[in-house]
Protein backbone atom coordinates (compact mmCIF):
# COMPACT_ATOMS: atom_id res chain seq x y z
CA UNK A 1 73.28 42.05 218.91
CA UNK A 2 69.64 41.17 218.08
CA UNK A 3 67.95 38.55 219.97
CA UNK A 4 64.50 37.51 218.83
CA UNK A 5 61.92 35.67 221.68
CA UNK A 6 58.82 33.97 220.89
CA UNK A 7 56.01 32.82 223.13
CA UNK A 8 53.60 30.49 222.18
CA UNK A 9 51.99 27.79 223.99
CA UNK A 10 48.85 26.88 226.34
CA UNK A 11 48.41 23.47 226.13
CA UNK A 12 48.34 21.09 228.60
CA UNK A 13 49.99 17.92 227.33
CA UNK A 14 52.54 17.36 224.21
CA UNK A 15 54.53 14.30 223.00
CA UNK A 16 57.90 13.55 223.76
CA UNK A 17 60.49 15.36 221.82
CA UNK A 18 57.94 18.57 220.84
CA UNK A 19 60.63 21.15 222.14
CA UNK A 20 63.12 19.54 219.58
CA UNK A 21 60.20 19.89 216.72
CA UNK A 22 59.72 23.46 217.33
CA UNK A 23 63.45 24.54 217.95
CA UNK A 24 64.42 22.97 214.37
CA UNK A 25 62.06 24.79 212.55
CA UNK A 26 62.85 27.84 214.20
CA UNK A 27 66.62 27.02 213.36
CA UNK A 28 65.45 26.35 209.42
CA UNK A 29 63.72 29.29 209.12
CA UNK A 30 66.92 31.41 210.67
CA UNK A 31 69.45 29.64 208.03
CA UNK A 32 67.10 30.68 205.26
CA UNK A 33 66.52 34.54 206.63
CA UNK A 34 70.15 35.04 207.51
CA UNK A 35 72.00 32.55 205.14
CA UNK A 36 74.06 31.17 208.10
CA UNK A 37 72.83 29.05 211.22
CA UNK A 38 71.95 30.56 214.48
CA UNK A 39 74.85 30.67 217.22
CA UNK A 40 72.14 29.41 219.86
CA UNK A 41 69.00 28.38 220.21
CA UNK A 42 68.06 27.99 223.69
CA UNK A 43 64.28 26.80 223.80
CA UNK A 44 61.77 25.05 226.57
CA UNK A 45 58.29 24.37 227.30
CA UNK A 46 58.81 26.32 231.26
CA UNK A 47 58.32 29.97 230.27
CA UNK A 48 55.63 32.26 231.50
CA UNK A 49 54.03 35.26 230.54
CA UNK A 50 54.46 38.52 231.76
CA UNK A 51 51.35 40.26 233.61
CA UNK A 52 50.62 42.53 230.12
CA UNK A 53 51.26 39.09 227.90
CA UNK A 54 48.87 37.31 230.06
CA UNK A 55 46.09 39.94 230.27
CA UNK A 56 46.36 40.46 226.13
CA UNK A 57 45.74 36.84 225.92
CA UNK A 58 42.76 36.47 228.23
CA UNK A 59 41.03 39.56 226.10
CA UNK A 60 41.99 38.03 222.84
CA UNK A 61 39.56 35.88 221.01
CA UNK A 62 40.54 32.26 219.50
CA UNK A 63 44.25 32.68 217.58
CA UNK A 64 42.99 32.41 213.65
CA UNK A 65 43.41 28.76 212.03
């Protein structure tokens, strides 16, 4: 089994429903890799970062866009 994470975030305030806006386009774009919806999605704005995440993104410039 394959499980894919993603961490992305530092913001301090977003609208009401965001966690549903980012969970279906995660969903969309696993139907159109795989050809079949995802068994789960489990999703939230309360994660953290690991001590190595967190030091890579203090040493990291301004994410490109």
């Amino acid at each position: 089994m394959k499980i894919w994470e993603c961490k992305i975030g530092e913001v301090e305030d977003l609208p009401d429903g965001a966690d549903s806006v980012m969970r279906e386009a995660v969903e969309r774009a696993y139907l159109r890799l795989t050809g079949r919806p995802a068994a789960f999605a489990f999703t939230g704005w309360g994660g953290t970062l690991s001590e190595s995440e967190r030091a890579e993104v203090e040493n990291a410039g301004p994410a490109d866009g």
